[in-house]
Protein backbone atom coordinates (compact mmCIF):
# COMPACT_ATOMS: atom_id res chain seq x y z
CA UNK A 1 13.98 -5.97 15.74
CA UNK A 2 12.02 -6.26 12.36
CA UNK A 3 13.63 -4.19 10.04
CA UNK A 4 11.24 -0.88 8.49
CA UNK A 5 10.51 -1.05 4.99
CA UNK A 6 10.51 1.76 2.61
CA UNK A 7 7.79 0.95 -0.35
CA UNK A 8 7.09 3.43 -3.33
CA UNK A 9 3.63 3.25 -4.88
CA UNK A 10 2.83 3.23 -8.03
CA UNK A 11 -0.94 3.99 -8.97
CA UNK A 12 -1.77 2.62 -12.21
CA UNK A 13 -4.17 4.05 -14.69
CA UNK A 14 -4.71 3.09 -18.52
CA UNK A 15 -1.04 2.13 -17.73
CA UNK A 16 0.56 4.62 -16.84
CA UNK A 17 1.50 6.05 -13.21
CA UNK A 18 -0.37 8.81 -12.12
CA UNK A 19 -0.65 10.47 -8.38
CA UNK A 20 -3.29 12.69 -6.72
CA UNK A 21 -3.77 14.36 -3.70
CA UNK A 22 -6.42 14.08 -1.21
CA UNK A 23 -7.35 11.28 -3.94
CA UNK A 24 -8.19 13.69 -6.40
CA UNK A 25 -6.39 16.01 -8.91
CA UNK A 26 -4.43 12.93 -10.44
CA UNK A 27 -1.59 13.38 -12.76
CA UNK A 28 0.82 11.38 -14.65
CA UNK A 29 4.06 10.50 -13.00
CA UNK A 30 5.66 8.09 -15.31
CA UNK A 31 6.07 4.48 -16.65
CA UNK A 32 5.30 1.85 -13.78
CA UNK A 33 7.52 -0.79 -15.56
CA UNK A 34 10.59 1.95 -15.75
CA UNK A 35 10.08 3.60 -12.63
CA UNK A 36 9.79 -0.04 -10.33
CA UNK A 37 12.89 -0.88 -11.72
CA UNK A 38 14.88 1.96 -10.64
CA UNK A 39 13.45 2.16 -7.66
CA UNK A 40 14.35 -1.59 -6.66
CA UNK A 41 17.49 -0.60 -8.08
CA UNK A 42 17.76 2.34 -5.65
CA UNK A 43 17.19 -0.36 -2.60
CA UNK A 44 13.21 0.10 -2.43
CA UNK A 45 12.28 -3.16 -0.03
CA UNK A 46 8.70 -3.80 -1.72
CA UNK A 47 6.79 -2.29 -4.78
CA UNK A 48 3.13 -1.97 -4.20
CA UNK A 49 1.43 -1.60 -7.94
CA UNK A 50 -2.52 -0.29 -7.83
CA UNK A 51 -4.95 -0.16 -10.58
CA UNK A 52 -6.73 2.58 -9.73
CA UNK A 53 -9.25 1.93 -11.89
CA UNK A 54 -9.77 -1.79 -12.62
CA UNK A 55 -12.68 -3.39 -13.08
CA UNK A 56 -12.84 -7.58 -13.87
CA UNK A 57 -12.67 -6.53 -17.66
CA UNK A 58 -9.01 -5.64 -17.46
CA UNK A 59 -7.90 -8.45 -15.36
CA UNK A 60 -6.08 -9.50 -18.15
CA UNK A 61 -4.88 -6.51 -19.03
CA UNK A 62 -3.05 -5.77 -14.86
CA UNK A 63 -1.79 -10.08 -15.16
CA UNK A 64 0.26 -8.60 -19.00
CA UNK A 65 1.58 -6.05 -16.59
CA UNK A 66 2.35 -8.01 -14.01
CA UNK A 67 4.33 -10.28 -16.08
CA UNK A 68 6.67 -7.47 -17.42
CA UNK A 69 7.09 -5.76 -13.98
CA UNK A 70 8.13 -9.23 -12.50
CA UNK A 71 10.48 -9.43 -15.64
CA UNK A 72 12.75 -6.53 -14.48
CA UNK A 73 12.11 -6.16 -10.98
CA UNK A 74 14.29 -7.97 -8.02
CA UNK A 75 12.50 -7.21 -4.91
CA UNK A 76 8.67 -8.49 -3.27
CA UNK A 77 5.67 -6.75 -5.33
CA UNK A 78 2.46 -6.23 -4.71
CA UNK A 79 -0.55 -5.78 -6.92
CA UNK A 80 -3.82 -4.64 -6.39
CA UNK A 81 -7.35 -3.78 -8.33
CA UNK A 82 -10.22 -5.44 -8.98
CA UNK A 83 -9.84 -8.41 -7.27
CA UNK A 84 -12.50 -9.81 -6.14
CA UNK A 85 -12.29 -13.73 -5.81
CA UNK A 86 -9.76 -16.71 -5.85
CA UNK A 87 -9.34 -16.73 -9.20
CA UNK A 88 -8.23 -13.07 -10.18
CA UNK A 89 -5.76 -13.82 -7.39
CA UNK A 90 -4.48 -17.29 -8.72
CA UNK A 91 -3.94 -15.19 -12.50
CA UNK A 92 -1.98 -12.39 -10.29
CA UNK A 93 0.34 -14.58 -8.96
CA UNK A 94 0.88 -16.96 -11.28
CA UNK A 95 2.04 -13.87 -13.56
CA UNK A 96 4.80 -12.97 -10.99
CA UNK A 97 3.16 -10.69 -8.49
CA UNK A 98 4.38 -11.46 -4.81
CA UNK A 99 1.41 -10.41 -2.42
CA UNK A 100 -1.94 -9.21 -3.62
CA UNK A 101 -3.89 -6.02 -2.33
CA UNK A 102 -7.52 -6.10 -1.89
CA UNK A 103 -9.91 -3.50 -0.62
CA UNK A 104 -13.43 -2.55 -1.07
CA UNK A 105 -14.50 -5.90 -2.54
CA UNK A 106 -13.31 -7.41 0.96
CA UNK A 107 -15.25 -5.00 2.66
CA UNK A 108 -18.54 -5.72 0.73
CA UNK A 109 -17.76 -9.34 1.07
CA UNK A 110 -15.50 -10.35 4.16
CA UNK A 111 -15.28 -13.61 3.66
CA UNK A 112 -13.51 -13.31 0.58
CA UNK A 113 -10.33 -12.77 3.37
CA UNK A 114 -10.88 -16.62 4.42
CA UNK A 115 -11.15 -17.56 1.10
CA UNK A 116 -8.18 -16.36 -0.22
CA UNK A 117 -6.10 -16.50 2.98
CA UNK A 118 -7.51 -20.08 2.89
CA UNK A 119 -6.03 -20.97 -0.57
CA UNK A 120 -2.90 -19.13 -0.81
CA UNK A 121 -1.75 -18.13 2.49
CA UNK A 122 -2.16 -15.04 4.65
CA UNK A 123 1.67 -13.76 3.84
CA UNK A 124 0.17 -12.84 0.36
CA UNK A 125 -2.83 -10.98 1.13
CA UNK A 126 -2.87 -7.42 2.12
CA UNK A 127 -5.74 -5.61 3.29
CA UNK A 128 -5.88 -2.05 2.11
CA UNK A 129 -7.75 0.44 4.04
CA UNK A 130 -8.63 3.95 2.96
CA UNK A 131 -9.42 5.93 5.81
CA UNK A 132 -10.72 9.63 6.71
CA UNK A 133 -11.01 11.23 9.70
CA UNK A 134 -14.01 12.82 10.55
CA UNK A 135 -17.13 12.81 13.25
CA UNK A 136 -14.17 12.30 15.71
CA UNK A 137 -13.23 9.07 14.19
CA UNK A 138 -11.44 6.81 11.82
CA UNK A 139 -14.04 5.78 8.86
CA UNK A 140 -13.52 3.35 5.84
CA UNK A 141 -13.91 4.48 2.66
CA UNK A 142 -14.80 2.37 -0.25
CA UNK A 143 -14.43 2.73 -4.20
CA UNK A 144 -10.98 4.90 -4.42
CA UNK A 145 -12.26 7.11 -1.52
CA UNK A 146 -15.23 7.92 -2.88
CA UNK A 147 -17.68 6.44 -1.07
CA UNK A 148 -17.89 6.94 2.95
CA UNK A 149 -18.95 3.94 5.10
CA UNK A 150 -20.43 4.27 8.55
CA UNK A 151 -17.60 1.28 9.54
CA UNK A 152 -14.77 2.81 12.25
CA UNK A 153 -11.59 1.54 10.87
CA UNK A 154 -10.19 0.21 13.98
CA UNK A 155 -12.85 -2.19 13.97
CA UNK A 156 -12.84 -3.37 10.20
CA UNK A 157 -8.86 -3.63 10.55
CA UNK A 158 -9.61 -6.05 13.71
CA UNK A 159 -11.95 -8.03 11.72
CA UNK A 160 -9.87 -8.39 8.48
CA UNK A 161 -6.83 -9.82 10.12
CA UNK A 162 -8.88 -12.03 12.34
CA UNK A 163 -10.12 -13.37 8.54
CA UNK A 164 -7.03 -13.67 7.59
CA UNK A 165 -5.29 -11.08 6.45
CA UNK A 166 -1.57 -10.84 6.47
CA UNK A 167 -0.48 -7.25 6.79
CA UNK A 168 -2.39 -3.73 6.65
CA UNK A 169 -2.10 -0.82 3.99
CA UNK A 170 -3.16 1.92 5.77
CA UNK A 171 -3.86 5.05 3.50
CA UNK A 172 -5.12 8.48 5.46
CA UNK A 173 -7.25 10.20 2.98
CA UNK A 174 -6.47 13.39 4.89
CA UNK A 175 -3.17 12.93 4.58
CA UNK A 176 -2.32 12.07 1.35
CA UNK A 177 -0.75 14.08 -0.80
CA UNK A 178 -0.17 16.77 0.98
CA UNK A 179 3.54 16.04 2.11
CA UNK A 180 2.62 17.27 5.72
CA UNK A 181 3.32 13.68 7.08
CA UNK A 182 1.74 10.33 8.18
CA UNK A 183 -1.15 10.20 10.43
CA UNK A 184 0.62 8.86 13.29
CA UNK A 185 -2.54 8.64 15.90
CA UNK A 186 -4.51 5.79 13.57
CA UNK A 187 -1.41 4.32 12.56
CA UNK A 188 -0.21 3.85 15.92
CA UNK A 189 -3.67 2.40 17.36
CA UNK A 190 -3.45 -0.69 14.36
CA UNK A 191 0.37 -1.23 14.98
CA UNK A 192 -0.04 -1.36 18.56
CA UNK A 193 -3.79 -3.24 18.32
CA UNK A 194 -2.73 -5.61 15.33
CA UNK A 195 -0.52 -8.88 15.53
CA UNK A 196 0.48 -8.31 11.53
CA UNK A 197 2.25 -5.66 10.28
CA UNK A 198 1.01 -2.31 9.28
CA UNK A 199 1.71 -0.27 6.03
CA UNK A 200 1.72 3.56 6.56
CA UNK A 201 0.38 5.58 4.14
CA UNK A 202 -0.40 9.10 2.57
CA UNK A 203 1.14 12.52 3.77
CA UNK A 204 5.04 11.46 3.24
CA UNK A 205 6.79 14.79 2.47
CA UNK A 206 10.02 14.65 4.45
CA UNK A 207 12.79 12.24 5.96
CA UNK A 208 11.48 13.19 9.23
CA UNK A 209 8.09 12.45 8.52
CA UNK A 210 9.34 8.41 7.68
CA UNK A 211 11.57 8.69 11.19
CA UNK A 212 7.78 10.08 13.34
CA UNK A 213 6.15 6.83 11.56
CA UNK A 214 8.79 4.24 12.57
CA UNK A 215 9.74 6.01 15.96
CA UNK A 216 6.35 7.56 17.38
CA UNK A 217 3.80 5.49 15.12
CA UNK A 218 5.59 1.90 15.10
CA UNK A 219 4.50 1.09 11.83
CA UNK A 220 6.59 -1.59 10.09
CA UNK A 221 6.39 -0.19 6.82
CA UNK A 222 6.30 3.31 4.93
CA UNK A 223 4.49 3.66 1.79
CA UNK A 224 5.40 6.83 -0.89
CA UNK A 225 4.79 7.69 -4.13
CA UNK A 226 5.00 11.24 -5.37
CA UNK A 227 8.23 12.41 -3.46
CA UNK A 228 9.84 9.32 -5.20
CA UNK A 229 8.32 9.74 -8.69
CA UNK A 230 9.16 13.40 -8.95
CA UNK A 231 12.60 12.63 -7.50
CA UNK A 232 12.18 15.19 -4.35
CA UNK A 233 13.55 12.13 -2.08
CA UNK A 234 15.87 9.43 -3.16
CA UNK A 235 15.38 6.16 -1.46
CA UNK A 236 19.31 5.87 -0.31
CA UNK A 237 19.73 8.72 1.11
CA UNK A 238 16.25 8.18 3.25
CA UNK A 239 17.86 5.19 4.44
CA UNK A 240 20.84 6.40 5.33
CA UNK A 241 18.96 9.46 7.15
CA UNK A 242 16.93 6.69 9.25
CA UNK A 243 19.75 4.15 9.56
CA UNK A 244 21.47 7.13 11.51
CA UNK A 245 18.16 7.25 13.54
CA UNK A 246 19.15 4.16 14.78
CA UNK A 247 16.48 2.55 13.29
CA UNK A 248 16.88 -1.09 11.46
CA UNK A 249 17.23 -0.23 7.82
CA UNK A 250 17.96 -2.70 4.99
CA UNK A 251 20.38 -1.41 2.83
């Protein structure tokens, strides 16, 4: 059995953390460099770091940070925004980060998945998908949820992994934020339909709500932010709670 992975996310604007909900509303929650260090000193698994608002001007700007998170964290980490071709990807990793996250410039441009699956592997690229449910389906959203796509996200996640992608960040934009808990239905479809792992995220509110994911939703991983930032859940005693589930936990 593959053991479940607990990931905090840290959403990164003008450098500092900040967290929404429902995508909007967003708030500041802390130093990234300060708070991915105690959580992979808690026993986080990953760190998944997101510009929220990067555009190619501040490439250089996420590869400084980059190199100072990789300088005091011990554990995989993930970076995402504004990436949008080989090279923004070559200047993330070669500053430390462990996997990259791309969304919406993927989706404009799918074959940037071959491409960069191509040169660097698919272990290091992560599709992320922001998706809504509405219409009586699963839709991708582009842009930081913003804009609405007429593209069901079963059938984009299908495609992306078939280009290459390694793993899936799945973010319900219904869910998010409002500690109710993961959207276990879409979740479920990718983890059962996919053959790489799948990321749940948005909704995470209780210790239960990470035990429905793993049990009911099979998701590999579980992505939170605010309950960790604003210390409402600390990460050993989740995974103590879900190691007593019976669940494969890391510890």
């Amino acid at each position: 059995m593959l053991t479940k992975r607990i990931i905090p996310c840290l959403d990164i604007k003008d450098g500092r953390t900040v967290k929404g909900v429902n995508f909007e509303n967003i708030r500041d929650a802390g130093d990234p460099i300060e708070l991915g260090a105690l959580y992979a000193e808690q026993g986080a698994d990953e760190l998944v770091f997101l510009d929220i608002t990067a555009t190619v001007e501040r490439r250089k700007t996420l590869a400084e940070l980059v190199t100072r998170i990789a300088q005091h964290v011990n554990i995989p980490f993930t970076v995402g925004g504004g990436i949008t071709a080989v090279e923004d990807v070559s200047v993330l990793l070669n500053a430390g980060a462990d996997k990259v996250s791309v969304n919406s410039a993927a989706f404009r441009r799918p074959e940037l998945l071959n491409e960069l699956s191509l040169q660097f592997g698919s272990q290091c690229i992560v599709l992320a998908i922001d998706t809504k449910f509405e219409d009586g389906d699963w839709y991708v959203y582009l842009n930081g949820g913003r804009v609405k796509t007429d593209v069901k996200t079963v059938d984009w996640a299908k495609e992306a992994v078939d280009r290459g992608a390694g793993e899936i960040l799945l973010t319900s934009m219904n869910n998010d934020g409002t500690k109710q808990g993961f959207a276990l239905d879409i979740t479920g479809k990718l983890a059962q339909d996919l053959p790489v792992p799948v990321i749940a995220s948005g909704g995470a509110g209780t210790m239960q709500h990470f035990a429905d994911v793993f049990e009911k939703a099979q998701a590999d991983a579980a992505l939170a932010a605010s309950i960790f930032h604003y210390k409402e859940m600390e990460i050993p005693e989740l995974k103590k709670y879900l190691y007593q589930r019976n669940l494969s936990i890391r510890f």
